[in-house]
N, C-alpha and C. Protein backbone atom coordinates (compact mmCIF):
# COMPACT_ATOMS: atom_id res chain seq x y z
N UNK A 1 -125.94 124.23 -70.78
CA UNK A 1 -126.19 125.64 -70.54
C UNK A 1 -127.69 125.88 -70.65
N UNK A 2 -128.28 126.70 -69.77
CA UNK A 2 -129.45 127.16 -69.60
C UNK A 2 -129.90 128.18 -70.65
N UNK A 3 -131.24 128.50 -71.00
CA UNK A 3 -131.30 129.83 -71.90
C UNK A 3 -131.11 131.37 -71.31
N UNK A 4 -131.45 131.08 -69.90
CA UNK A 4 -130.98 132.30 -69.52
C UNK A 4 -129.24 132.62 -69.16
N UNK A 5 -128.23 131.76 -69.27
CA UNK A 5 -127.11 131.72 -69.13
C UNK A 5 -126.36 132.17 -70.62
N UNK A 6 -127.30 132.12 -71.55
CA UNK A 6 -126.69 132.29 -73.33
C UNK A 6 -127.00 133.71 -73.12
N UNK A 7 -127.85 134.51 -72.48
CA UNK A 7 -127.95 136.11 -72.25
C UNK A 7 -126.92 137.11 -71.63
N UNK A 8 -126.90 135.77 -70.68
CA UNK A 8 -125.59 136.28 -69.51
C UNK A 8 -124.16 136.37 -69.84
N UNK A 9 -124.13 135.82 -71.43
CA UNK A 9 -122.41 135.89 -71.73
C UNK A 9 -122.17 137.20 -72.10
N UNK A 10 -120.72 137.46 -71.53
CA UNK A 10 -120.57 139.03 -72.12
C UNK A 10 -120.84 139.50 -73.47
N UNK A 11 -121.37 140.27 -73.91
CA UNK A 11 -121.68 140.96 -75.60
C UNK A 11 -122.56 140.13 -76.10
N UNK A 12 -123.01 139.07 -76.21
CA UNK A 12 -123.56 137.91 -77.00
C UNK A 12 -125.09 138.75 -76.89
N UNK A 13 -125.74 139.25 -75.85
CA UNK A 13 -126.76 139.47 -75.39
C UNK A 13 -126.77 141.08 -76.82
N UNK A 14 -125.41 141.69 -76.51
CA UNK A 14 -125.63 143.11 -76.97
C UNK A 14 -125.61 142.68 -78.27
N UNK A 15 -124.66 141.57 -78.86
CA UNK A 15 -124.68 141.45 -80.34
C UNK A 15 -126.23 141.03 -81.00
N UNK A 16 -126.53 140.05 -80.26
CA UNK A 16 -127.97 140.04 -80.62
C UNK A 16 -129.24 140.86 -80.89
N UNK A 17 -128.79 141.68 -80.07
CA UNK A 17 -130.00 143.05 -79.98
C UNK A 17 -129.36 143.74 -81.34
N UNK A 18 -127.67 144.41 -81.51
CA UNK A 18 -127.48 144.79 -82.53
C UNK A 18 -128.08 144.39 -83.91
N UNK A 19 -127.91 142.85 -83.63
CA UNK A 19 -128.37 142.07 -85.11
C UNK A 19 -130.01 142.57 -85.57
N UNK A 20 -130.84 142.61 -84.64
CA UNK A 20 -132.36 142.87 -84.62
C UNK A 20 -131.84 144.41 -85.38
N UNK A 21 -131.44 145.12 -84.53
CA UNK A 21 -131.61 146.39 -84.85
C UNK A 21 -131.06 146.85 -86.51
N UNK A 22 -130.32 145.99 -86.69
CA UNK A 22 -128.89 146.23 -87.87
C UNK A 22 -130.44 145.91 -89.20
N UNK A 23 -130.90 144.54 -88.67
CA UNK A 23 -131.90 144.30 -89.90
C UNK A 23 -133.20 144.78 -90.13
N UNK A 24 -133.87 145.77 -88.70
CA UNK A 24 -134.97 146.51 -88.76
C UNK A 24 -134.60 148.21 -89.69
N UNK A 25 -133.38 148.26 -89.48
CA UNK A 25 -132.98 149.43 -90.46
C UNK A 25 -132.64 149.26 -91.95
N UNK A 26 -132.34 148.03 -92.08
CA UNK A 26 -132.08 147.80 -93.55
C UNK A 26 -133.44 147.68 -94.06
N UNK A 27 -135.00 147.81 -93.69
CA UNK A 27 -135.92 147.98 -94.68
C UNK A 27 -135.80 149.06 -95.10
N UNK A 28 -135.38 150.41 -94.25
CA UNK A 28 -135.69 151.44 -94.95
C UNK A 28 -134.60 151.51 -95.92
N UNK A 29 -133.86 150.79 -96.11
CA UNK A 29 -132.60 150.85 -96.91
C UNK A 29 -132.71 150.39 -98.74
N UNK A 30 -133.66 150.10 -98.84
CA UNK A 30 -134.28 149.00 -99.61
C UNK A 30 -134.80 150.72 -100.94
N UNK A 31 -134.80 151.70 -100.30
CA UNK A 31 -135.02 153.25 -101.20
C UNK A 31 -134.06 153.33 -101.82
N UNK A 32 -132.59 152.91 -101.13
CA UNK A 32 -131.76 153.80 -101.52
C UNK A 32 -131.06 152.80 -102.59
N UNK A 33 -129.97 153.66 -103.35
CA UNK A 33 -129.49 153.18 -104.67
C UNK A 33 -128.72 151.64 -104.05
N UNK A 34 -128.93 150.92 -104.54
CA UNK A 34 -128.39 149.72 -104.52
C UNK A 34 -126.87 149.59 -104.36
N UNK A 35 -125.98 150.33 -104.83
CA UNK A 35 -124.27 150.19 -104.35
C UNK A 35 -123.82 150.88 -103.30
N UNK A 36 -125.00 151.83 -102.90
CA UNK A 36 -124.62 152.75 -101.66
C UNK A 36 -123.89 152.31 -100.59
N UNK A 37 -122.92 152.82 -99.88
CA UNK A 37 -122.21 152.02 -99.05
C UNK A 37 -123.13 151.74 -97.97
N UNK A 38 -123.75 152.25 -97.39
CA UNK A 38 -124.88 152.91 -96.24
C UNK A 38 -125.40 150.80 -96.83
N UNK A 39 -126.32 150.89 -97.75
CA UNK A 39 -126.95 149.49 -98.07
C UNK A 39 -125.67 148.46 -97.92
N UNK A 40 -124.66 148.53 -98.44
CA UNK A 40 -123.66 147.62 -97.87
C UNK A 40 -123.78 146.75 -96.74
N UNK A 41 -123.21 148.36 -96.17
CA UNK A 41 -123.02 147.98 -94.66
C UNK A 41 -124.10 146.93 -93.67
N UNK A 42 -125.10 147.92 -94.40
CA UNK A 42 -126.72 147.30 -93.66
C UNK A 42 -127.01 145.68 -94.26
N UNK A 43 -126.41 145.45 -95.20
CA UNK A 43 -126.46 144.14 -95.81
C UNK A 43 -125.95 142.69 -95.36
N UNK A 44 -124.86 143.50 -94.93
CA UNK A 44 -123.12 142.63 -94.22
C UNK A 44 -123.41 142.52 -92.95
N UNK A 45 -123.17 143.55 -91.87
CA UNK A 45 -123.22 143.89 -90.42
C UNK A 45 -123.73 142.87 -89.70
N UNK A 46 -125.12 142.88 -89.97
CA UNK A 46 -125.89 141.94 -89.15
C UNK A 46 -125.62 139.88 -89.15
N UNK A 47 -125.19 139.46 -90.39
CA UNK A 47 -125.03 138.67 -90.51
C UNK A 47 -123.21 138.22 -89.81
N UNK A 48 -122.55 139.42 -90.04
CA UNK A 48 -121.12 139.27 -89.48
C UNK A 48 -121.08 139.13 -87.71
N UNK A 49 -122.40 139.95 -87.12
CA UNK A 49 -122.77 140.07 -85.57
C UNK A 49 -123.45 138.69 -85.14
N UNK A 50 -123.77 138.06 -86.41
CA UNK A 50 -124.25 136.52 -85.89
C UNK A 50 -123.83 135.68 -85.33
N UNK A 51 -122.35 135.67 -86.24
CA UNK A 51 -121.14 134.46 -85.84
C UNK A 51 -121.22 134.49 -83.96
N UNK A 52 -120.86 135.34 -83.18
CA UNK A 52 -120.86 135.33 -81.90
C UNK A 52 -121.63 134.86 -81.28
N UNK A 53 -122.91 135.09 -81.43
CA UNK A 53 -124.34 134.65 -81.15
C UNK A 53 -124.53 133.19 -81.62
N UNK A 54 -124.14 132.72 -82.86
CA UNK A 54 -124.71 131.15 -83.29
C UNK A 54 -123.59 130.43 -82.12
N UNK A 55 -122.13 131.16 -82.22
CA UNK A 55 -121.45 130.28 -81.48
C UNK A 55 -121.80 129.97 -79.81
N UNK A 56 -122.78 131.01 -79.13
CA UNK A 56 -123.08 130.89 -77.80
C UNK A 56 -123.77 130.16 -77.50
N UNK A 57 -125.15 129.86 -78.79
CA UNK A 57 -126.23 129.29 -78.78
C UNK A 57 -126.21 127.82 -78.21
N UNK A 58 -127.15 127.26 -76.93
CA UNK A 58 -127.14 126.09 -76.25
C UNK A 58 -127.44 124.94 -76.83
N UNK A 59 -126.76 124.94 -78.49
CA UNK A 59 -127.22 123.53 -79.21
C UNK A 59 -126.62 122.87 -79.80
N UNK A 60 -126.73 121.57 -79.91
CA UNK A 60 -124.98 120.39 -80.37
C UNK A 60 -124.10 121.00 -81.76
N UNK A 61 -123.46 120.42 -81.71
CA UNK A 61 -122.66 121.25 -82.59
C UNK A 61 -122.53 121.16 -83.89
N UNK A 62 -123.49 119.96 -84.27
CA UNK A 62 -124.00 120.02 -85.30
C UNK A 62 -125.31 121.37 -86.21
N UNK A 63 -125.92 121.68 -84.90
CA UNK A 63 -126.77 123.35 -85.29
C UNK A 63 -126.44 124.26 -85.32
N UNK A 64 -125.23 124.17 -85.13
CA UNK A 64 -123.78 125.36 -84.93
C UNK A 64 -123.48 125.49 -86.37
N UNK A 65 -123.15 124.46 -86.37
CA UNK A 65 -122.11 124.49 -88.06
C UNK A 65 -123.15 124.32 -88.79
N UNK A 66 -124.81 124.04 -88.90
CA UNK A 66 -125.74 124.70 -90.02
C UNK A 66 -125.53 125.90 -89.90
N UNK A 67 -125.88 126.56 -88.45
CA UNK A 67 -125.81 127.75 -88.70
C UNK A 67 -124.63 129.11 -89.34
N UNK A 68 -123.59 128.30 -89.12
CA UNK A 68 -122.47 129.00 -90.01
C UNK A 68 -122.43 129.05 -91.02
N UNK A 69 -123.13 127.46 -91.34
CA UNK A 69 -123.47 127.81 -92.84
C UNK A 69 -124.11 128.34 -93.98
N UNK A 70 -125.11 128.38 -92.89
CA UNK A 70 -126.36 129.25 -93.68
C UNK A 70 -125.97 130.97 -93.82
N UNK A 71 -124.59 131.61 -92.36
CA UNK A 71 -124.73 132.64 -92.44
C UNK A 71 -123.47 132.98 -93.93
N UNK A 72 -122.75 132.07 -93.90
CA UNK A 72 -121.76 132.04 -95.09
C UNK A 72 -122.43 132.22 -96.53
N UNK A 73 -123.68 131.11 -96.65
CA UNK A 73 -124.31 131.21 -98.17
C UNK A 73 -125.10 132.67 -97.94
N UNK A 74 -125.62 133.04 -97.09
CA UNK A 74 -126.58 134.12 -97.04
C UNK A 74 -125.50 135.48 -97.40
N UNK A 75 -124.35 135.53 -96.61
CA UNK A 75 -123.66 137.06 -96.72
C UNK A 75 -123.18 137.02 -98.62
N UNK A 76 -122.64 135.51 -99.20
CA UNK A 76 -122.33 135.06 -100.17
C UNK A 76 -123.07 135.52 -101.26
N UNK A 77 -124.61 135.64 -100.86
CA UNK A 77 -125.47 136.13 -102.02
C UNK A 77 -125.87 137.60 -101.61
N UNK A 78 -125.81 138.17 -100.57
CA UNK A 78 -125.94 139.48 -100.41
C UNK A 78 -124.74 140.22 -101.11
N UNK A 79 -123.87 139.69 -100.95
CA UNK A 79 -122.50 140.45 -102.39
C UNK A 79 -122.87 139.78 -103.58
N UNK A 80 -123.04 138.91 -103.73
CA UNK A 80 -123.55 139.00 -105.28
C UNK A 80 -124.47 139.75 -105.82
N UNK A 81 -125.86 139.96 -104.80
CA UNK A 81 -127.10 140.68 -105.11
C UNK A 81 -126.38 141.69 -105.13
N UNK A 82 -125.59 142.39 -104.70
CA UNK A 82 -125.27 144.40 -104.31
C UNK A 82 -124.20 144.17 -105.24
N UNK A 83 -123.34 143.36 -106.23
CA UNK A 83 -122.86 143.46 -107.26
C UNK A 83 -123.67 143.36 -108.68
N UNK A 84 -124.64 142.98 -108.55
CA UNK A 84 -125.74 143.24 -110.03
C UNK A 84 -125.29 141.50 -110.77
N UNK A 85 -125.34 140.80 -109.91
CA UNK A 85 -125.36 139.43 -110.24
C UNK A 85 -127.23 139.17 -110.41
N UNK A 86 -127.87 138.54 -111.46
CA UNK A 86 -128.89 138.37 -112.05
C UNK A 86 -129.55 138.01 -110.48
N UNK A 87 -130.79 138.23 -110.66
CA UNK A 87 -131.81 137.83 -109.79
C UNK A 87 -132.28 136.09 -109.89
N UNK A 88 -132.11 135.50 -111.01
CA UNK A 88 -132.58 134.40 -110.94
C UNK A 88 -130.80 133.32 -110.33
N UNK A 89 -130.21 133.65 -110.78
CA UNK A 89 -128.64 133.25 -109.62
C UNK A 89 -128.38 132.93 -108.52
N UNK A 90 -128.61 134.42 -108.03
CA UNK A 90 -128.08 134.67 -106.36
C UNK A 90 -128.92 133.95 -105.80
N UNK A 91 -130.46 134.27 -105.96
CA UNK A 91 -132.05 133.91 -105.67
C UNK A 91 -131.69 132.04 -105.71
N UNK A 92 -131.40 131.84 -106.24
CA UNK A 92 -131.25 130.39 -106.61
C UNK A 92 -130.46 129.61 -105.59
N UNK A 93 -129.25 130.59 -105.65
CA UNK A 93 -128.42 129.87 -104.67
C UNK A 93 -128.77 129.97 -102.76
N UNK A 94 -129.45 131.77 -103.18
CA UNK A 94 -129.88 131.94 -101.91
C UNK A 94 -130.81 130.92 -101.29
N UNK A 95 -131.48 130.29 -101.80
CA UNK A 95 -132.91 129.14 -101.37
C UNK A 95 -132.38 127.74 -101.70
N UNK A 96 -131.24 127.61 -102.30
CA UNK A 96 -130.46 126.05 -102.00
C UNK A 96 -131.49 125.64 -103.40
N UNK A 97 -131.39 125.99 -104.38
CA UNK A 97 -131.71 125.57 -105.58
C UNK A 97 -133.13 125.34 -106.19
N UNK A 98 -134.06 126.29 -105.27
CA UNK A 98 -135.16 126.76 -105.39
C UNK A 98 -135.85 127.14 -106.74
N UNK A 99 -136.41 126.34 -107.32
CA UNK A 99 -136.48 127.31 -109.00
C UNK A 99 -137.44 128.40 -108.81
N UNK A 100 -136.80 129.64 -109.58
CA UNK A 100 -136.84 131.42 -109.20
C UNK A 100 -137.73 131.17 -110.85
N UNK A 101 -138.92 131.08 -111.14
CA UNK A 101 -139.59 131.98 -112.43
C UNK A 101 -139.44 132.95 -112.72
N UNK A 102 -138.87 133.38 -113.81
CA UNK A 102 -138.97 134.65 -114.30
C UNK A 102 -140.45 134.66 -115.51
N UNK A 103 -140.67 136.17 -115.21
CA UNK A 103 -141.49 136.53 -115.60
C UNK A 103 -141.11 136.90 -117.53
């Protein structure tokens, strides 16, 4: 498959644009109280609009299934972070075992 043929699949093109848009609104989201559903949503959405998009993407199928995986650990620590799971945790797991200093 061509790159301009991964545009041309039905929705894949619109989910993608959604995804941009879903995560240019969650900065301003970053004010509001942390359990708000509104931050939820904005948390979840974009990463759930991925799955369609990684699966269209023109690359073996081994960059497929990183990419599922990465979107699995990523949504994984966005509910932990918006449940008040410690920052040095989620952070930890989020970066694949990254050591997080606390201050």
């Amino acid at each position: 498959m061509n790159r301009t043929g991964f545009f041309q699949q039905p929705g894949v093109a619109y989910a993608a644009y959604g995804v941009a848009l879903l995560f240019l609104a969650r900065f301003p989201s970053y004010l509001l109280p942390q359990q708000s559903e509104l931050s939820v949503v904005l948390s979840i959405a974009p990463h759930l609009l991925l799955f369609p998009v990684v699966a269209a993407l023109p690359a073996p199928s081994w960059a497929r299934a990183a990419g599922y995986g990465w979107l699995v650990v990523d949504i994984a620590t966005e509910i932990m972070a918006l449940n008040g799971v410690p920052d040095a945790i989620f952070l930890s797991m989020k970066y694949m075992g990254v050591r997080i200093s606390t201050p």
